[in-house]
N, C-alpha and C. Protein backbone atom coordinates (compact mmCIF):
# COMPACT_ATOMS: atom_id res chain seq x y z
N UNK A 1 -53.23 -31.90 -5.00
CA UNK A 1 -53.34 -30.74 -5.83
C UNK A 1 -52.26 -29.74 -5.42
N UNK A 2 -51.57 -28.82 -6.43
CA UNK A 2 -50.58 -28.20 -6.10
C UNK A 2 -50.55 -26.99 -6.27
N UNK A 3 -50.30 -26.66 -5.28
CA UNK A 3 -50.57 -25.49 -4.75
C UNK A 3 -49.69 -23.89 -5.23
N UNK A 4 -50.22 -22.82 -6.24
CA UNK A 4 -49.85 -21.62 -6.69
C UNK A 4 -49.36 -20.51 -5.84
N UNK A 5 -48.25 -20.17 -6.22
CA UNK A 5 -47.66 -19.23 -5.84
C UNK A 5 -47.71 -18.10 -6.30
N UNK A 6 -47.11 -16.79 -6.10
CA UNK A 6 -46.69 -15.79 -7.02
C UNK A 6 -45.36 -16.18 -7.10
N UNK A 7 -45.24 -15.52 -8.29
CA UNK A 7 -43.44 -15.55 -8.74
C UNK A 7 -42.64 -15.01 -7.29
N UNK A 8 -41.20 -15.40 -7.06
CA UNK A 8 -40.41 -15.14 -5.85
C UNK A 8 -39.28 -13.89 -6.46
N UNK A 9 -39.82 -12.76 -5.79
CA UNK A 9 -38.75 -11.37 -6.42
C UNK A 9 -38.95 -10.55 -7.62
N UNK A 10 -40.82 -10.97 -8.02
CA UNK A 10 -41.02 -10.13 -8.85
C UNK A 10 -41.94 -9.05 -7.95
N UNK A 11 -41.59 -7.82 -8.82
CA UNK A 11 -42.66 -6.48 -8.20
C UNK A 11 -43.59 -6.49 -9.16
N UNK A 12 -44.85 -5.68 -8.45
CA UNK A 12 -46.16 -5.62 -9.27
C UNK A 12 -46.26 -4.11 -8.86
N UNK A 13 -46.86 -3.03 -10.02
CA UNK A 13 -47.27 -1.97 -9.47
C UNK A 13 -47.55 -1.55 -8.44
N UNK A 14 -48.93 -2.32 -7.86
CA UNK A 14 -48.98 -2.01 -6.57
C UNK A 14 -48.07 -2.19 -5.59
N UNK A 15 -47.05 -3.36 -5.72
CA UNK A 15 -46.27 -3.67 -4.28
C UNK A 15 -45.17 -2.27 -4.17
N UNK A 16 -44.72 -2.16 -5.27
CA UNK A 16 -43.78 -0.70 -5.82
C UNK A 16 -44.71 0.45 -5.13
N UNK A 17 -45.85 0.59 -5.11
CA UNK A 17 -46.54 1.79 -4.61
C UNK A 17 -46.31 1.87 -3.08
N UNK A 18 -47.00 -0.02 -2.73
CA UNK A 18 -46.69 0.33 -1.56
C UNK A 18 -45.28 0.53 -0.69
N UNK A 19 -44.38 -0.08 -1.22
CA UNK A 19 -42.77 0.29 -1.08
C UNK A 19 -42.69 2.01 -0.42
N UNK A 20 -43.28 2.62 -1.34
CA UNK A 20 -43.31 3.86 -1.35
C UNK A 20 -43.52 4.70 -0.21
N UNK A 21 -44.85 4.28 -0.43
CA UNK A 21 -45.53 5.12 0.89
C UNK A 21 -45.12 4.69 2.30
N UNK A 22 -44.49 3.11 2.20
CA UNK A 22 -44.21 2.80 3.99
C UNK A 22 -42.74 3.28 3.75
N UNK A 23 -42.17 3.32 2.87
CA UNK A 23 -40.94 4.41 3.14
C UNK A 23 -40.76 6.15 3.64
N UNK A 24 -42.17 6.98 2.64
CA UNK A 24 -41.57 8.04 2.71
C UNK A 24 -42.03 8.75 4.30
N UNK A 25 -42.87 7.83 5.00
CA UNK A 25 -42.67 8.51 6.71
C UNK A 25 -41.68 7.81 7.30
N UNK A 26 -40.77 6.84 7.00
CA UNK A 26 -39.78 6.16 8.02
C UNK A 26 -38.74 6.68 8.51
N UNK A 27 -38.77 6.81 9.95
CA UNK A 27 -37.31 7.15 10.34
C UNK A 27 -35.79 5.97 10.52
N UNK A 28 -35.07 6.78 9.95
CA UNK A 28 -33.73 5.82 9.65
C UNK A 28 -32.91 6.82 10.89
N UNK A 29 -31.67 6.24 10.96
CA UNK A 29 -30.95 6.79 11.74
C UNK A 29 -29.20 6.22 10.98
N UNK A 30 -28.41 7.32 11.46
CA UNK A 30 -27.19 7.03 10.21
C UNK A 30 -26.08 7.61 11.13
N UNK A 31 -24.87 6.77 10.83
CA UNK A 31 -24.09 6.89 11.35
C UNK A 31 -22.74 7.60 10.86
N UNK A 32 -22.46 8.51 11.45
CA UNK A 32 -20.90 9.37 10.89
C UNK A 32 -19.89 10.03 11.62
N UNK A 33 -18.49 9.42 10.77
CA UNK A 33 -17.49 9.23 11.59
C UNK A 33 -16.62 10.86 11.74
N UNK A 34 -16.48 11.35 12.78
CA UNK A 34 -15.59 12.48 12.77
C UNK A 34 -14.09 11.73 12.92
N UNK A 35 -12.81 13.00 11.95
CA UNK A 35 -11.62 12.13 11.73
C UNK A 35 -10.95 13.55 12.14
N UNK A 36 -9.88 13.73 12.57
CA UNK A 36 -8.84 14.80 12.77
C UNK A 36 -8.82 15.99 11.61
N UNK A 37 -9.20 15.49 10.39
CA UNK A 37 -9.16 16.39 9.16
C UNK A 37 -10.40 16.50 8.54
N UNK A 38 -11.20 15.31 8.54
CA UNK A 38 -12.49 15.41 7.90
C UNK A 38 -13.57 14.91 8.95
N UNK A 39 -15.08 14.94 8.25
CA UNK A 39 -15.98 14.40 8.70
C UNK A 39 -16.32 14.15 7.95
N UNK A 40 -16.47 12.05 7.89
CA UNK A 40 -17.07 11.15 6.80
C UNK A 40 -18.43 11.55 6.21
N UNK A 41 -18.38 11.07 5.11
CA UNK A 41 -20.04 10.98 5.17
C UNK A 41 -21.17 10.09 5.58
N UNK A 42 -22.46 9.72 5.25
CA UNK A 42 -23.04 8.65 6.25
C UNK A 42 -22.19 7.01 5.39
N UNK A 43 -22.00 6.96 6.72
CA UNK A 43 -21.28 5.42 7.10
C UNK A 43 -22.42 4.33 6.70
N UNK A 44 -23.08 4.49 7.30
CA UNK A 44 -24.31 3.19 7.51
C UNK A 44 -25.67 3.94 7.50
N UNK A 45 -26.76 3.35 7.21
CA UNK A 45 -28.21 3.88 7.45
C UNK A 45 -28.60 2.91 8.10
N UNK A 46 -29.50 2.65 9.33
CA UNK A 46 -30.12 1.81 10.17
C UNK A 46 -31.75 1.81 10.43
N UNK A 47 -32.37 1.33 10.89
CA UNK A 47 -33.50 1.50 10.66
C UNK A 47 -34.15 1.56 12.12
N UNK A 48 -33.35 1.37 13.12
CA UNK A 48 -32.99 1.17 14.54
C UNK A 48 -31.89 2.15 15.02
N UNK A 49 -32.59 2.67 16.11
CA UNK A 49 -31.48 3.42 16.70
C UNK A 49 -30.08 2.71 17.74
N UNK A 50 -30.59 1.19 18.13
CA UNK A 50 -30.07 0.48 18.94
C UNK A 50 -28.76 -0.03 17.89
N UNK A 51 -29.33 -0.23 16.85
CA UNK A 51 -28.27 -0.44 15.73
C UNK A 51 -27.56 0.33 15.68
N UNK A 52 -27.75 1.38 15.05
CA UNK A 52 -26.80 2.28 15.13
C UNK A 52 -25.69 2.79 15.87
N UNK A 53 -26.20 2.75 17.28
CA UNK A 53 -25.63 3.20 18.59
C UNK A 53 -24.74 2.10 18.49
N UNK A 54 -24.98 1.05 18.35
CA UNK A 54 -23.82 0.08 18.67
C UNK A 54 -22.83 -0.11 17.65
N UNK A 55 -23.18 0.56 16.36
CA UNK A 55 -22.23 0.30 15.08
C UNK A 55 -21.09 1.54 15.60
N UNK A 56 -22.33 3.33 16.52
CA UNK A 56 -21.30 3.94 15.84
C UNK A 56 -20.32 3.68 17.82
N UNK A 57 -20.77 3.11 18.30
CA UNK A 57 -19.83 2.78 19.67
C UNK A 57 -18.60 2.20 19.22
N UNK A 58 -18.79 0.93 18.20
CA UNK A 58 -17.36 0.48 17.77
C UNK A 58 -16.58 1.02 16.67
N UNK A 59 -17.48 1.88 15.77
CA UNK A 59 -16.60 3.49 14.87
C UNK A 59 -15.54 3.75 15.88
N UNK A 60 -16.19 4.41 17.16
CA UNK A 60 -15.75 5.20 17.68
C UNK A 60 -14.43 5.08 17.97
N UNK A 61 -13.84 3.87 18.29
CA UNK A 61 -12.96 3.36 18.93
C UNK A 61 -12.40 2.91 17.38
N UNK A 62 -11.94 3.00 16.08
CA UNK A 62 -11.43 3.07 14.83
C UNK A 62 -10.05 4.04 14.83
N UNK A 63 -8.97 3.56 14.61
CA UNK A 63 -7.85 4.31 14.44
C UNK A 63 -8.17 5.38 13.88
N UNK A 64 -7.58 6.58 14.33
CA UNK A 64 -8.03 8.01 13.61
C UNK A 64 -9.30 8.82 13.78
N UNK A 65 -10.16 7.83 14.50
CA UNK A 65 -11.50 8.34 14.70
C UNK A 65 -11.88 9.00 16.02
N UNK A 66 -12.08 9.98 15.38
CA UNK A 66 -12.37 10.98 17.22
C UNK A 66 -13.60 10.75 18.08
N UNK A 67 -14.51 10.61 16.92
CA UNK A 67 -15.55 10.75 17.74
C UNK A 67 -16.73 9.61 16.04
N UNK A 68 -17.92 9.13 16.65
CA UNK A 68 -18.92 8.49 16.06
C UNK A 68 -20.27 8.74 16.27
N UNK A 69 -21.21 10.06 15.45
CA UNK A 69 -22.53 10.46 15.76
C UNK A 69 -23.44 9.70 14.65
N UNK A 70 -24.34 9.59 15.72
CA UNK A 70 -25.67 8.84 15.49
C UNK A 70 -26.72 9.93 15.15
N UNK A 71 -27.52 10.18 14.01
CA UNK A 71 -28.66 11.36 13.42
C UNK A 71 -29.83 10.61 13.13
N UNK A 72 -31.01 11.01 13.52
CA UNK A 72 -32.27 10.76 13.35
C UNK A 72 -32.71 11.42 12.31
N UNK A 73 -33.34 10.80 11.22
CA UNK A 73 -34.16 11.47 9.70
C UNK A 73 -35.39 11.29 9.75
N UNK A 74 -36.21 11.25 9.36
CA UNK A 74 -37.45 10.70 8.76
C UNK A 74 -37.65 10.90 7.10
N UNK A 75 -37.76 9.92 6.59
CA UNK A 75 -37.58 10.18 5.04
C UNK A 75 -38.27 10.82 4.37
N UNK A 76 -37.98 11.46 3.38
CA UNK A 76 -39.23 12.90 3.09
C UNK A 76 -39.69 13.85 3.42
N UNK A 77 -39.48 14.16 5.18
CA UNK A 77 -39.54 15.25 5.49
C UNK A 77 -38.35 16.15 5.85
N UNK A 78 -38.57 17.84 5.61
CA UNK A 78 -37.35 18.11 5.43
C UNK A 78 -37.64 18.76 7.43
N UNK A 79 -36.31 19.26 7.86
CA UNK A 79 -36.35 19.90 9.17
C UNK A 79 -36.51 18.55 10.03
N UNK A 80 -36.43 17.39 9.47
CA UNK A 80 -36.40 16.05 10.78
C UNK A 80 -34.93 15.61 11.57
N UNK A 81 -34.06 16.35 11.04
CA UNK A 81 -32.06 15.67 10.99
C UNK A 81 -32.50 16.37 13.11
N UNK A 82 -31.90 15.35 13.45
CA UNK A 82 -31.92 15.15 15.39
C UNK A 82 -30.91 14.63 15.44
N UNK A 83 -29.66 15.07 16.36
CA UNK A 83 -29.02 14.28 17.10
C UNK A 83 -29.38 13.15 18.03
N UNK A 84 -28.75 12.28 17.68
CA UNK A 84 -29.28 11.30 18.94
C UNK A 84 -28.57 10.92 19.91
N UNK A 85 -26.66 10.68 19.40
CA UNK A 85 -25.83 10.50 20.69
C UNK A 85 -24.39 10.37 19.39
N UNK A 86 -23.43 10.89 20.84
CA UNK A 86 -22.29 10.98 19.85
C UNK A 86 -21.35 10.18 21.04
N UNK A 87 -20.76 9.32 20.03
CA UNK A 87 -19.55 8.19 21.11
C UNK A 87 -17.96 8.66 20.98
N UNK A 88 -17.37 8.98 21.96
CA UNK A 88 -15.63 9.27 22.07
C UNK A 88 -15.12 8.17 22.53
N UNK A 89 -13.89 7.30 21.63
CA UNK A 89 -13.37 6.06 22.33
C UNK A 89 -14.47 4.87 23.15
N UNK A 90 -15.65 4.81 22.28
CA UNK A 90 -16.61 4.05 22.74
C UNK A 90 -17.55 4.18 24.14
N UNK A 91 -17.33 5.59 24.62
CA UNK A 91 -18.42 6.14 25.51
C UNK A 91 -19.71 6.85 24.94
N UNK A 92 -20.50 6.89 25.14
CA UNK A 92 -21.54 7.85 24.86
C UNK A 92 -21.60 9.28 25.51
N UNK A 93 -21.62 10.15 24.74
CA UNK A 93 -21.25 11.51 25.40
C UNK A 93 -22.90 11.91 26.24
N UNK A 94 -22.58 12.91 26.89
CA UNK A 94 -23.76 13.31 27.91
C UNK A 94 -24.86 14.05 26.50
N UNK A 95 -24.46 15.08 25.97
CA UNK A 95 -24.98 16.03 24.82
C UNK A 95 -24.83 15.03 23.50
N UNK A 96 -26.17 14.76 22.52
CA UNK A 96 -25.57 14.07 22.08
C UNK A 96 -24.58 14.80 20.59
N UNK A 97 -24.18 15.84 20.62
CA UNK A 97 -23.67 16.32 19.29
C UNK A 97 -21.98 16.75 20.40
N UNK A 98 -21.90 16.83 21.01
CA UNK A 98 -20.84 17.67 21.92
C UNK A 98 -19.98 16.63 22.93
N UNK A 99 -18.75 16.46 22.24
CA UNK A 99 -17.55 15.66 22.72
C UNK A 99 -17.86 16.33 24.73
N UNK A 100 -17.59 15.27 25.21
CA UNK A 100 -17.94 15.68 27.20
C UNK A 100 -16.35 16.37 27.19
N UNK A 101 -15.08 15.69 26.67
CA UNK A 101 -13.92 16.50 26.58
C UNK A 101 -12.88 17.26 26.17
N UNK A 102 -14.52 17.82 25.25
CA UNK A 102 -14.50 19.33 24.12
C UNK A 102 -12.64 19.24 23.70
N UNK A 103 -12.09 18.05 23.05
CA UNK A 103 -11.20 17.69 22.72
C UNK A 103 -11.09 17.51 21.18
N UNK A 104 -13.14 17.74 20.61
CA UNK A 104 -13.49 18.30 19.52
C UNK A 104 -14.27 19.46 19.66
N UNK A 105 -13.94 20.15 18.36
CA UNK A 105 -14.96 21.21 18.50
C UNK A 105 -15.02 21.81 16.80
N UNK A 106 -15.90 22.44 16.31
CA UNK A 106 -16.33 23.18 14.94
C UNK A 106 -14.79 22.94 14.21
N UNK A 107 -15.50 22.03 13.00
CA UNK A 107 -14.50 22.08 12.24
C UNK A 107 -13.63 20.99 12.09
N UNK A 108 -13.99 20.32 13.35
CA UNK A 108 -13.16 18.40 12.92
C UNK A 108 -11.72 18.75 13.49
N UNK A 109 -11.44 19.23 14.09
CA UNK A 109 -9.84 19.85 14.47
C UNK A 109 -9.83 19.55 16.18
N UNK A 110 -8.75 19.03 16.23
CA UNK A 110 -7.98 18.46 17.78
C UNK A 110 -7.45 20.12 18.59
N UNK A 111 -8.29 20.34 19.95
CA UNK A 111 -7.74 21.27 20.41
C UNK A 111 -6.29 21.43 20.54
């Protein structure tokens, strides 16, 4: 006897609902690149901070790229944006929003 499935990649109301709700408490974490003139916008969204950290460690070290910060969200709520760690030439800085050899500072500009 052979055995029924549901269809593969269809949504049903409910699964769409629940989509929803296990999204709108999740924290993501996102990665963005500071450049001599600009600061990118988010690069990547992760769902892991270990991810991230390691995407924005090898940003960091990207021709032109000064520096690579890692931000904590939680989706839907507003007042959640956290630094989590910011990488220079593939170090992790001590502070995580603040280059250790303030070689950046306000504004994306090379002392």
């Amino acid at each position: 006897m052979a055995e029924e499935h549901e269809p593969v990649g269809e949504d049903t109301d409910t699964d769409a609902a629940a989509v929803t709700v296990r999204a709108a408490h999740q924290t993501v974490f996102t990665v963005h690149a500071t450049l001599a003139n600009e600061v990118r916008p988010t690069e990547a969204v992760f769902s892991g901070s270990q991810a991230a950290c390691e995407h924005a460690t090898a940003s960091s070290t990207d021709p032109g790229v000064l520096a690579a910060s890692v931000v904590r969200f939680t989706v839907d709520e507003l007042g959640t944006r956290r630094g989590v760690a910011m990488f220079v030439h593939g170090r992790r800085q001590q502070v995580p929003y603040v280059s250790d050899c303030r070689s950046i500072y306000a504004g994306s500009r090379k002392q």
